[in-house]
PDB file of N, CA and C in Angstrom:
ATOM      1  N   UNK A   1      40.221 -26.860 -16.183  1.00  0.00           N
ATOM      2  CA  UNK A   1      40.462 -26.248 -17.479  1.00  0.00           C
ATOM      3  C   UNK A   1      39.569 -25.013 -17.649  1.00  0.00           C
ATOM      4  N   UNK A   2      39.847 -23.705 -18.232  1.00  0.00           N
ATOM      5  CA  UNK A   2      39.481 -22.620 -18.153  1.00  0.00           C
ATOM      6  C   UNK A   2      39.103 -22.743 -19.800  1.00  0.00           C
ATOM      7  N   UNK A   3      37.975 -22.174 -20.256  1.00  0.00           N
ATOM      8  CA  UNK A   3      37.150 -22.119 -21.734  1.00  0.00           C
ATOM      9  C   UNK A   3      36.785 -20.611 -21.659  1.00  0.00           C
ATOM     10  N   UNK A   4      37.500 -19.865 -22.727  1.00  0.00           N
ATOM     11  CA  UNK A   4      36.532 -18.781 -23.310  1.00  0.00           C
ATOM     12  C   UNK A   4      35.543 -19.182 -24.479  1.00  0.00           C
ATOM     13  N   UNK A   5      34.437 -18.882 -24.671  1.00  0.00           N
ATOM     14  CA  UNK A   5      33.606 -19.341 -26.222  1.00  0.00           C
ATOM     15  C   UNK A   5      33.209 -17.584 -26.627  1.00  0.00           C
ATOM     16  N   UNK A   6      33.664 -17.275 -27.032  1.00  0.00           N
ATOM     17  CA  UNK A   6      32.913 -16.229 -28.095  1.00  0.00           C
ATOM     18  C   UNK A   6      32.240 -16.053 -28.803  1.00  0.00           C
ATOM     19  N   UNK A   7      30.765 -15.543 -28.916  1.00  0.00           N
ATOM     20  CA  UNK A   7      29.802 -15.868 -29.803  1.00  0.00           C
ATOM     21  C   UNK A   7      29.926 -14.319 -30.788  1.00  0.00           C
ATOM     22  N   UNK A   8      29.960 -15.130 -31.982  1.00  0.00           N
ATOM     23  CA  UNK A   8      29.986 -13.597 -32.746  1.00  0.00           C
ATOM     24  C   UNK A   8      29.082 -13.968 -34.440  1.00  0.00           C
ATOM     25  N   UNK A   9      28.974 -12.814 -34.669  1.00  0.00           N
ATOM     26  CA  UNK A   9      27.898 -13.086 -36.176  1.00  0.00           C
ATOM     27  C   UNK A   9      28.479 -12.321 -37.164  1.00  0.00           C
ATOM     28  N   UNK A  10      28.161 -12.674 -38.139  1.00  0.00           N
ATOM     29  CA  UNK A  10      28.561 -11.752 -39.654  1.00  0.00           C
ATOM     30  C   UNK A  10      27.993 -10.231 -39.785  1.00  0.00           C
ATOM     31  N   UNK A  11      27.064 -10.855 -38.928  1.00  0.00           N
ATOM     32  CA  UNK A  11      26.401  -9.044 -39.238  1.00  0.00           C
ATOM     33  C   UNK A  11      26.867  -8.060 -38.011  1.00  0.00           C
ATOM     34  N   UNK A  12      27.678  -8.659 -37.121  1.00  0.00           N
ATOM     35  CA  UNK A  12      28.032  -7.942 -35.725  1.00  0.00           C
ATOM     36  C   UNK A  12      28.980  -7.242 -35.840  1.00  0.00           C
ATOM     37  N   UNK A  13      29.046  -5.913 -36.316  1.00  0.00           N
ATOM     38  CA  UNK A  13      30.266  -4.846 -36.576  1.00  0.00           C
ATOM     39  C   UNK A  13      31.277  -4.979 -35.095  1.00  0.00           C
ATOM     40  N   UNK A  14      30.649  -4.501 -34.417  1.00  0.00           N
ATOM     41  CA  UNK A  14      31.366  -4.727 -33.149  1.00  0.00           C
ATOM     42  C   UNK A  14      32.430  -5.687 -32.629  1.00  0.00           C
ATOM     43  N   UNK A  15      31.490  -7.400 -32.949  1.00  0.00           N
ATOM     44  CA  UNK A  15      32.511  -8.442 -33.163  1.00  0.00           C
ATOM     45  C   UNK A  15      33.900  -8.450 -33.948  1.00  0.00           C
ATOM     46  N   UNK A  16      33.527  -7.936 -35.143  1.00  0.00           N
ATOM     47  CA  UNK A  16      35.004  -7.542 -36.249  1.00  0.00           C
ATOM     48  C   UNK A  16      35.966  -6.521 -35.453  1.00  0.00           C
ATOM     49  N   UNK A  17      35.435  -5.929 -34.412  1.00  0.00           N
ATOM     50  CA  UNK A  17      36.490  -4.682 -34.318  1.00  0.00           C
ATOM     51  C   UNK A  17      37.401  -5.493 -33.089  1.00  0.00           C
ATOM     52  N   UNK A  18      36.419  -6.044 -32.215  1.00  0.00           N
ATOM     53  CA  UNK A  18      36.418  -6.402 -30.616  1.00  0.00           C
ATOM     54  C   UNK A  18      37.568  -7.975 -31.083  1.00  0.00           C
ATOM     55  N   UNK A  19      36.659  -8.971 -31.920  1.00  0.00           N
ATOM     56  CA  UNK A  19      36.622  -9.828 -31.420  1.00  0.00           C
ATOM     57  C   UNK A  19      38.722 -10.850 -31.847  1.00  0.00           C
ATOM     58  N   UNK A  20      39.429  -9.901 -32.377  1.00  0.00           N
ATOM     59  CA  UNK A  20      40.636 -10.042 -32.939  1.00  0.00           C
ATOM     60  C   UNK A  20      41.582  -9.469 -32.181  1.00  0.00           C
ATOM     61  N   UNK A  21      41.330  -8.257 -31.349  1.00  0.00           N
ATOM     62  CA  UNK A  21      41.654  -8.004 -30.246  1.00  0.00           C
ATOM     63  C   UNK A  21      42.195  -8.514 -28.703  1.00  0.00           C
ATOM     64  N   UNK A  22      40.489  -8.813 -28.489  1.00  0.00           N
ATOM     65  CA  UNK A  22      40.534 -10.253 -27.695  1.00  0.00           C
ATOM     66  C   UNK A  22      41.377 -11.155 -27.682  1.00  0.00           C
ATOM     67  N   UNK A  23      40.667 -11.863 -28.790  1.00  0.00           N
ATOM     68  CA  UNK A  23      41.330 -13.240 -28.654  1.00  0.00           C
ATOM     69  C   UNK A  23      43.070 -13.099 -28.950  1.00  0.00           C
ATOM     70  N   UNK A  24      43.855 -12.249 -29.459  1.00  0.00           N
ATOM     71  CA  UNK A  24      45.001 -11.884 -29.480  1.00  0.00           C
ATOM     72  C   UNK A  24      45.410 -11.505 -27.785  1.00  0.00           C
ATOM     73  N   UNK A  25      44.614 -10.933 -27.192  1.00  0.00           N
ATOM     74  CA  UNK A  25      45.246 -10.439 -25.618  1.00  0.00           C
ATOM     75  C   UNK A  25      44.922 -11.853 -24.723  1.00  0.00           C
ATOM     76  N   UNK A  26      44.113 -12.413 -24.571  1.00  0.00           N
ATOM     77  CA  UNK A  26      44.018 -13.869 -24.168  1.00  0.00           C
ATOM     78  C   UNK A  26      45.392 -14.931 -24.338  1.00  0.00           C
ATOM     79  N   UNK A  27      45.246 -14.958 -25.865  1.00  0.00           N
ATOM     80  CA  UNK A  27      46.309 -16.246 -26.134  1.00  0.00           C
ATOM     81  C   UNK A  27      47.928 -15.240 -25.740  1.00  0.00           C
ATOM     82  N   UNK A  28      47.877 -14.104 -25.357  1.00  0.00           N
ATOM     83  CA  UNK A  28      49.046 -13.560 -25.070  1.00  0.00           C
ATOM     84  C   UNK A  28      49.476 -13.823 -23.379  1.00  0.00           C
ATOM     85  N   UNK A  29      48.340 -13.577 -23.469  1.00  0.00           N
ATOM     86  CA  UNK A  29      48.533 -13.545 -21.396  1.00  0.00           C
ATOM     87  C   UNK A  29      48.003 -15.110 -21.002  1.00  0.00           C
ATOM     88  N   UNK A  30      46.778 -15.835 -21.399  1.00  0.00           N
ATOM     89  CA  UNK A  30      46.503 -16.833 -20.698  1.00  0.00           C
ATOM     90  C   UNK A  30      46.841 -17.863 -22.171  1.00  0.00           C
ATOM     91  N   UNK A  31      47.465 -18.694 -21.974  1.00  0.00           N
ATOM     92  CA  UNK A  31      47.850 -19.783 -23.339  1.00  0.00           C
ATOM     93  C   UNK A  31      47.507 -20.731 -23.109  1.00  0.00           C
ATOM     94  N   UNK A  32      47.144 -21.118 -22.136  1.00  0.00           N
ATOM     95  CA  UNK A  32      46.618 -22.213 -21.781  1.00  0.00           C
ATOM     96  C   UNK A  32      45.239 -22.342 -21.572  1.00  0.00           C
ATOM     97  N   UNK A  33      44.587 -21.087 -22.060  1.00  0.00           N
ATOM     98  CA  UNK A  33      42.644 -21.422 -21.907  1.00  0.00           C
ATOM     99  C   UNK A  33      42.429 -21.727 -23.572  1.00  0.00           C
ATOM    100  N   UNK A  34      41.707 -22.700 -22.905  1.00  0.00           N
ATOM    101  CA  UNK A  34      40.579 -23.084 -24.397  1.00  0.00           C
ATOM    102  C   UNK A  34      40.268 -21.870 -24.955  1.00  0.00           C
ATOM    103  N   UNK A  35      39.951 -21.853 -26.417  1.00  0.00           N
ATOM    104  CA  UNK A  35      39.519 -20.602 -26.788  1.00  0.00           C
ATOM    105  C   UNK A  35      38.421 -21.298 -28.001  1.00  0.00           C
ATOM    106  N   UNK A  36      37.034 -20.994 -28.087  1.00  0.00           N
ATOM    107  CA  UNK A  36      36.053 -21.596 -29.144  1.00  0.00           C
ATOM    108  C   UNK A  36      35.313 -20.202 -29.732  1.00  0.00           C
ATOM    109  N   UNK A  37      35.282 -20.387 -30.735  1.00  0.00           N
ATOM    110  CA  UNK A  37      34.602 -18.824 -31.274  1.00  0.00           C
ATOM    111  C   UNK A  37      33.263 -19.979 -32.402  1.00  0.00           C
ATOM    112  N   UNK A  38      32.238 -19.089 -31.689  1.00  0.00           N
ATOM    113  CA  UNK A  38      31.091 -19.753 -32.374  1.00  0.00           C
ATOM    114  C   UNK A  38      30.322 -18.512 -33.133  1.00  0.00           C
ATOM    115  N   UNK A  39      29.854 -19.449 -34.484  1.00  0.00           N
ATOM    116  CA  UNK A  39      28.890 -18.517 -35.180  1.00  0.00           C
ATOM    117  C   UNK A  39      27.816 -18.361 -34.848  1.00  0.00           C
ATOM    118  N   UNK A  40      27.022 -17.579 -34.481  1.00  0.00           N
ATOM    119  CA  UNK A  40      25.564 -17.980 -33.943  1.00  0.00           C
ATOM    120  C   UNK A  40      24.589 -18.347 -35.141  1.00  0.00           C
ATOM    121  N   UNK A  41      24.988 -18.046 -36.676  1.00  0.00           N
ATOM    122  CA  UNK A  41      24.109 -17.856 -37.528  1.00  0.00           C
ATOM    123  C   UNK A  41      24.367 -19.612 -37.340  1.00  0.00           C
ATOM    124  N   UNK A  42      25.839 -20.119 -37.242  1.00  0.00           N
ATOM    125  CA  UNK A  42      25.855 -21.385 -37.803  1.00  0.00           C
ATOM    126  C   UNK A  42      25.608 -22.334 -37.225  1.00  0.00           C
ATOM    127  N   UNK A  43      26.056 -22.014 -35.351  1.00  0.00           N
ATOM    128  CA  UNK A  43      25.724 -23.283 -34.113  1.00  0.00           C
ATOM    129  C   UNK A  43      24.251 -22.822 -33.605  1.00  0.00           C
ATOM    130  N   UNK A  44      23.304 -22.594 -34.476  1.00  0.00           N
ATOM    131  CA  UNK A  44      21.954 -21.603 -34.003  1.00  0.00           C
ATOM    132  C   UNK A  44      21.651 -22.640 -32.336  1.00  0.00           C
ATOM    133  N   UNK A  45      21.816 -23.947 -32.793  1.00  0.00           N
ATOM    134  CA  UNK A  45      21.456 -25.048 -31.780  1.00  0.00           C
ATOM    135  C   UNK A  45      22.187 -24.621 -30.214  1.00  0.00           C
ATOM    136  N   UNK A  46      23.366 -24.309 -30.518  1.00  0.00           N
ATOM    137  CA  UNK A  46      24.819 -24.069 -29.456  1.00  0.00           C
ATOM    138  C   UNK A  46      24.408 -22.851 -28.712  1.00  0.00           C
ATOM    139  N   UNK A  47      23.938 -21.381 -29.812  1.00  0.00           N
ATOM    140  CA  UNK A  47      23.842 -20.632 -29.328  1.00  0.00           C
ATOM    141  C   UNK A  47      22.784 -20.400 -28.071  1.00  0.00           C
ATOM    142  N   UNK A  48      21.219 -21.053 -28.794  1.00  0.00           N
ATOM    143  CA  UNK A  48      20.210 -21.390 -27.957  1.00  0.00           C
ATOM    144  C   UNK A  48      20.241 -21.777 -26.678  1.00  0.00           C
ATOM    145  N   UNK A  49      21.063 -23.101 -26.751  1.00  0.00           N
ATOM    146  CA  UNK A  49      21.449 -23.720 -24.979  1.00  0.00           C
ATOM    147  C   UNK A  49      22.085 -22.533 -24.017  1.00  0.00           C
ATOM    148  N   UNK A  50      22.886 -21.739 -24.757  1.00  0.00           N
ATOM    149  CA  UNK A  50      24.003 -21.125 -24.014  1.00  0.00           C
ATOM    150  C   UNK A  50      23.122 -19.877 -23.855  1.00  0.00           C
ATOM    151  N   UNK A  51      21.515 -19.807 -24.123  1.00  0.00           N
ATOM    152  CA  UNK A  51      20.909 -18.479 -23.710  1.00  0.00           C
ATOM    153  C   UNK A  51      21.589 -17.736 -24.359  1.00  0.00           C
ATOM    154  N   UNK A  52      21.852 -17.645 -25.586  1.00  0.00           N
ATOM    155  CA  UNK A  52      22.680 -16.169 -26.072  1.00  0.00           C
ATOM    156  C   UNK A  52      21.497 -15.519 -27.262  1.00  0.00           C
ATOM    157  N   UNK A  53      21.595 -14.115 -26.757  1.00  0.00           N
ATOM    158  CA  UNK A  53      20.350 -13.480 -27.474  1.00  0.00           C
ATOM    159  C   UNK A  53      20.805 -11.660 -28.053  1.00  0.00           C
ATOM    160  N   UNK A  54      22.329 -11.413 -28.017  1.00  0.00           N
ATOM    161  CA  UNK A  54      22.449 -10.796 -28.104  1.00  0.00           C
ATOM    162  C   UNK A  54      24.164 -10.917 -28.832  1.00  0.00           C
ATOM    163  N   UNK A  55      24.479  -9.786 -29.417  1.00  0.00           N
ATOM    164  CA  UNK A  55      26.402  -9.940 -29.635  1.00  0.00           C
ATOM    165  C   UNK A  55      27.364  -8.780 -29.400  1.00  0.00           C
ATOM    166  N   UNK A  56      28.388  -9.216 -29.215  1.00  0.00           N
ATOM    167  CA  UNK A  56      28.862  -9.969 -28.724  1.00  0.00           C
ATOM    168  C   UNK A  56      28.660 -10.419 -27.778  1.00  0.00           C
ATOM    169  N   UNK A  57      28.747 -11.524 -27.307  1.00  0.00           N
ATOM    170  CA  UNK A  57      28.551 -12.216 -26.096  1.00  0.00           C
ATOM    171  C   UNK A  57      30.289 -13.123 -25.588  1.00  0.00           C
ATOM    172  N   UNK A  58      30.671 -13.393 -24.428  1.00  0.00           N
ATOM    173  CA  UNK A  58      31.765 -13.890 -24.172  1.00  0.00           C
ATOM    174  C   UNK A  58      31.295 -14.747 -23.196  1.00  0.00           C
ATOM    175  N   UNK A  59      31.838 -15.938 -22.926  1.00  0.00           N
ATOM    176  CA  UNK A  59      31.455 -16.913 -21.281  1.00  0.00           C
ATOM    177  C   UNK A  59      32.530 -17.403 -21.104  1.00  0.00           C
ATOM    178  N   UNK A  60      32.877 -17.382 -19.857  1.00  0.00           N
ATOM    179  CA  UNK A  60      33.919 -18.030 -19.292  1.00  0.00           C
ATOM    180  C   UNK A  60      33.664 -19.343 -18.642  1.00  0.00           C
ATOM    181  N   UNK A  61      34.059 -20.205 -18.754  1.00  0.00           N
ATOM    182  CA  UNK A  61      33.818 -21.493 -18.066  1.00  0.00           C
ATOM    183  C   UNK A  61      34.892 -21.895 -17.220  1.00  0.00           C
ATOM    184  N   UNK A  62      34.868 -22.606 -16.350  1.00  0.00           N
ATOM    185  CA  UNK A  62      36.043 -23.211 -15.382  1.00  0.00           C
ATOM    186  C   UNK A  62      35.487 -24.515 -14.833  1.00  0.00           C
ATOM    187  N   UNK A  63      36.140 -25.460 -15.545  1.00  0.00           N
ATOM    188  CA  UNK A  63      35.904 -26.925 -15.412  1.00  0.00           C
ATOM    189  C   UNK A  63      34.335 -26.968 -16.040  1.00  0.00           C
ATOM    190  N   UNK A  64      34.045 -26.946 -16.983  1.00  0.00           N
ATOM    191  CA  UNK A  64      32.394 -27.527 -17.934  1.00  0.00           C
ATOM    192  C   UNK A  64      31.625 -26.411 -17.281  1.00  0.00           C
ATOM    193  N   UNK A  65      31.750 -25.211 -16.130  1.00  0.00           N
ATOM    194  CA  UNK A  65      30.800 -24.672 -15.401  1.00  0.00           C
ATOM    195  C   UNK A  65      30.994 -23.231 -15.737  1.00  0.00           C
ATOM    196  N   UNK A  66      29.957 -22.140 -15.977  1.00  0.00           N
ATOM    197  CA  UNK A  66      29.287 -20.896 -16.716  1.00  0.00           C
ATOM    198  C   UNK A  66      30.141 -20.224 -15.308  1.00  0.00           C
ATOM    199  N   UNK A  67      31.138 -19.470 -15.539  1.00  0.00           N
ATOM    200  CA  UNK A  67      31.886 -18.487 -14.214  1.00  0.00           C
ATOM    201  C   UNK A  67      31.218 -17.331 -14.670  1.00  0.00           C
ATOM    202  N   UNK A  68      31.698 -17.058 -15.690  1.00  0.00           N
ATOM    203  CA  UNK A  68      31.326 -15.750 -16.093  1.00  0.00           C
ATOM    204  C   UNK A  68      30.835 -15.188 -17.532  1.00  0.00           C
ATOM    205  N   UNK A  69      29.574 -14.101 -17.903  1.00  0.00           N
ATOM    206  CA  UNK A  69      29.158 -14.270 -18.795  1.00  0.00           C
ATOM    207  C   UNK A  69      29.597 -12.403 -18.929  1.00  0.00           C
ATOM    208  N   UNK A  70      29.939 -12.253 -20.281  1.00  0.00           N
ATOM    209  CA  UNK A  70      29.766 -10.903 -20.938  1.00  0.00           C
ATOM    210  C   UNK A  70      29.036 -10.347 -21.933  1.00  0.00           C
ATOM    211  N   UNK A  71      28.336  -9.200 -22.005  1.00  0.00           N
ATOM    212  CA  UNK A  71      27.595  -9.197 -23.182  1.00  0.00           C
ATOM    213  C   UNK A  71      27.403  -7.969 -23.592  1.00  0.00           C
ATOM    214  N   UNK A  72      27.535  -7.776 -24.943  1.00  0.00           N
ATOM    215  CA  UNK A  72      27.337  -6.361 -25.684  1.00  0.00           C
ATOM    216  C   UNK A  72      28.275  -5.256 -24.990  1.00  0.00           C
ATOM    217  N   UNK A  73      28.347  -4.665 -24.493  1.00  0.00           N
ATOM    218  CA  UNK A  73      29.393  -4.057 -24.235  1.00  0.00           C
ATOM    219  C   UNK A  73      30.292  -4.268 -22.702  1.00  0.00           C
ATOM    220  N   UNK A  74      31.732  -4.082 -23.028  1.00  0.00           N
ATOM    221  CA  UNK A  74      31.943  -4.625 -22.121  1.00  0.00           C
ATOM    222  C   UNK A  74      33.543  -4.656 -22.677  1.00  0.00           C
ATOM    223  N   UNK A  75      35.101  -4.670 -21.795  1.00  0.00           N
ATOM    224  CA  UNK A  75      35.862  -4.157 -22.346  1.00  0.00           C
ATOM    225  C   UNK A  75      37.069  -5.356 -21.515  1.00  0.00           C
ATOM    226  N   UNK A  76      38.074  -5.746 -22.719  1.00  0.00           N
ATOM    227  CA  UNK A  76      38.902  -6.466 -23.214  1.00  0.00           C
ATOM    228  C   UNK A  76      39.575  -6.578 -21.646  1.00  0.00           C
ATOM    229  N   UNK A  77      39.793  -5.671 -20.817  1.00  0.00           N
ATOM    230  CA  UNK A  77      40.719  -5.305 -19.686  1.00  0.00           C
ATOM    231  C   UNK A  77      39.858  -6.776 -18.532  1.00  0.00           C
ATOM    232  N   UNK A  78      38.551  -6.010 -18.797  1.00  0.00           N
ATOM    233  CA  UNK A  78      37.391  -6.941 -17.441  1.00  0.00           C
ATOM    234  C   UNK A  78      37.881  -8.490 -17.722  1.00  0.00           C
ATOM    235  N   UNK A  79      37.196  -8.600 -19.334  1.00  0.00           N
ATOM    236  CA  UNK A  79      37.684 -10.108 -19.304  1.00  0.00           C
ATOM    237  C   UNK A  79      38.922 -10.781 -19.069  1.00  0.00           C
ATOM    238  N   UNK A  80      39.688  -9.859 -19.596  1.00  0.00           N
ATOM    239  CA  UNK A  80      41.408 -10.548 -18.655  1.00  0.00           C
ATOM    240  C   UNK A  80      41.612 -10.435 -17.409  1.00  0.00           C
ATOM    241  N   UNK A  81      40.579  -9.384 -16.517  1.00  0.00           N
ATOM    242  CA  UNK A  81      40.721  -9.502 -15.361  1.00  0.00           C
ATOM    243  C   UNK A  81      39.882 -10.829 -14.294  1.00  0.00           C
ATOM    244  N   UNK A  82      39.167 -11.151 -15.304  1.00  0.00           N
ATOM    245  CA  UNK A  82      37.905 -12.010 -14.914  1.00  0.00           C
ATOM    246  C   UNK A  82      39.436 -13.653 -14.971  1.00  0.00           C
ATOM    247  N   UNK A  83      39.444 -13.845 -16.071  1.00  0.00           N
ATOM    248  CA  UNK A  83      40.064 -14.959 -16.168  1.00  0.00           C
ATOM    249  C   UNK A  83      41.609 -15.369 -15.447  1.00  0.00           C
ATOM    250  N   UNK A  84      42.153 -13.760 -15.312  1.00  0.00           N
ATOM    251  CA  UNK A  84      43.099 -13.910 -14.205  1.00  0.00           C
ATOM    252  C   UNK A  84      42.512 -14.737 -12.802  1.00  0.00           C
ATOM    253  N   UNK A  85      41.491 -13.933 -12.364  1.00  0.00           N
ATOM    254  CA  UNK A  85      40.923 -14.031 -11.126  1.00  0.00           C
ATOM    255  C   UNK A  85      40.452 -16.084 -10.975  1.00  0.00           C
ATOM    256  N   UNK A  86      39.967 -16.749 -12.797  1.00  0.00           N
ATOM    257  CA  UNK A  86      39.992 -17.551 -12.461  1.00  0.00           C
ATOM    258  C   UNK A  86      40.717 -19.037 -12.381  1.00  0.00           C
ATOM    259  N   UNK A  87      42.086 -17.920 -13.001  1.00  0.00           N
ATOM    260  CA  UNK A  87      43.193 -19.122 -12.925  1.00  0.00           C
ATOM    261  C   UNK A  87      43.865 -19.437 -11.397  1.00  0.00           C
ATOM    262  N   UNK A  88      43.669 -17.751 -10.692  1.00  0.00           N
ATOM    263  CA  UNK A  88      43.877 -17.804  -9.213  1.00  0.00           C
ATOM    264  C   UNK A  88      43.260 -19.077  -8.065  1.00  0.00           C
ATOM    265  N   UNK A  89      42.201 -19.222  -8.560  1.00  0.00           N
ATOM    266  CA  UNK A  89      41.476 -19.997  -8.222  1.00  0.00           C
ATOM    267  C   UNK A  89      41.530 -21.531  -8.397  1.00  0.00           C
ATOM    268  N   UNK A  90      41.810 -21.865 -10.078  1.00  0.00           N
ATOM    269  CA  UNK A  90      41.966 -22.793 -10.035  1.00  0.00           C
ATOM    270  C   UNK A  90      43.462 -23.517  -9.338  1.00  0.00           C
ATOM    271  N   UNK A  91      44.237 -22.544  -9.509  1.00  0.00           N
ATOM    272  CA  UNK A  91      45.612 -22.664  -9.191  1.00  0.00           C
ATOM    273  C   UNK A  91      45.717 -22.869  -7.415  1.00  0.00           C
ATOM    274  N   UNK A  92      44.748 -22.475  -6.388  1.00  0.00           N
ATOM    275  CA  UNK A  92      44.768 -22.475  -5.409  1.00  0.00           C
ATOM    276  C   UNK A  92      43.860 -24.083  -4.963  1.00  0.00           C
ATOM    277  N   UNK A  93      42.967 -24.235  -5.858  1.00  0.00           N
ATOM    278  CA  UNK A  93      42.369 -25.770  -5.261  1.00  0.00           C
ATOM    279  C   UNK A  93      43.543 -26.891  -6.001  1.00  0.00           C
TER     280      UNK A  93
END
């Protein structure tokens, strides 16, 4: 199973512009990945574990495991290219 989590904050302009975008080009092309959007103000606990110290932040997971991490800048195309690359994968084991 493939997980995007998106960490985004109230005060993160960037998140508002980015983060509706995203998650619209994801559930278009991959429909079948988890998709979790976390507050950092609100999962402060969630955010901590996951080392997140900055926003936006994006992680990709594949099966419970950290594939790939994005952060602060960084553009809508990579991450669909990232998660293509890891459905290839899962699709091949």
């Amino acid at each position: 199973m493939i997980e995007l989590i998106y960490f985004t904050g109230k005060t993160c302009g960037v998140c508002k512009v980015l983060k509706p975008k995203l998650l619209e080009a994801v559930q278009e092309n991959f429909p079948e990945v988890k998709i979790r959007v976390v507050d950092v103000e609100e999962e402060v606990e969630f955010t901590g574990q996951s080392m997140v110290f900055t926003l936006p932040v994006v992680i990709l997971k594949a099966d419970d495991k950290e594939m790939y991490r994005f952060a602060r800048s960084f553009s809508i195309y990579e991450v669909l290219q990232k998660l293509e690359r890891l459905q290839e994968i899962q699709n091949e084991g």
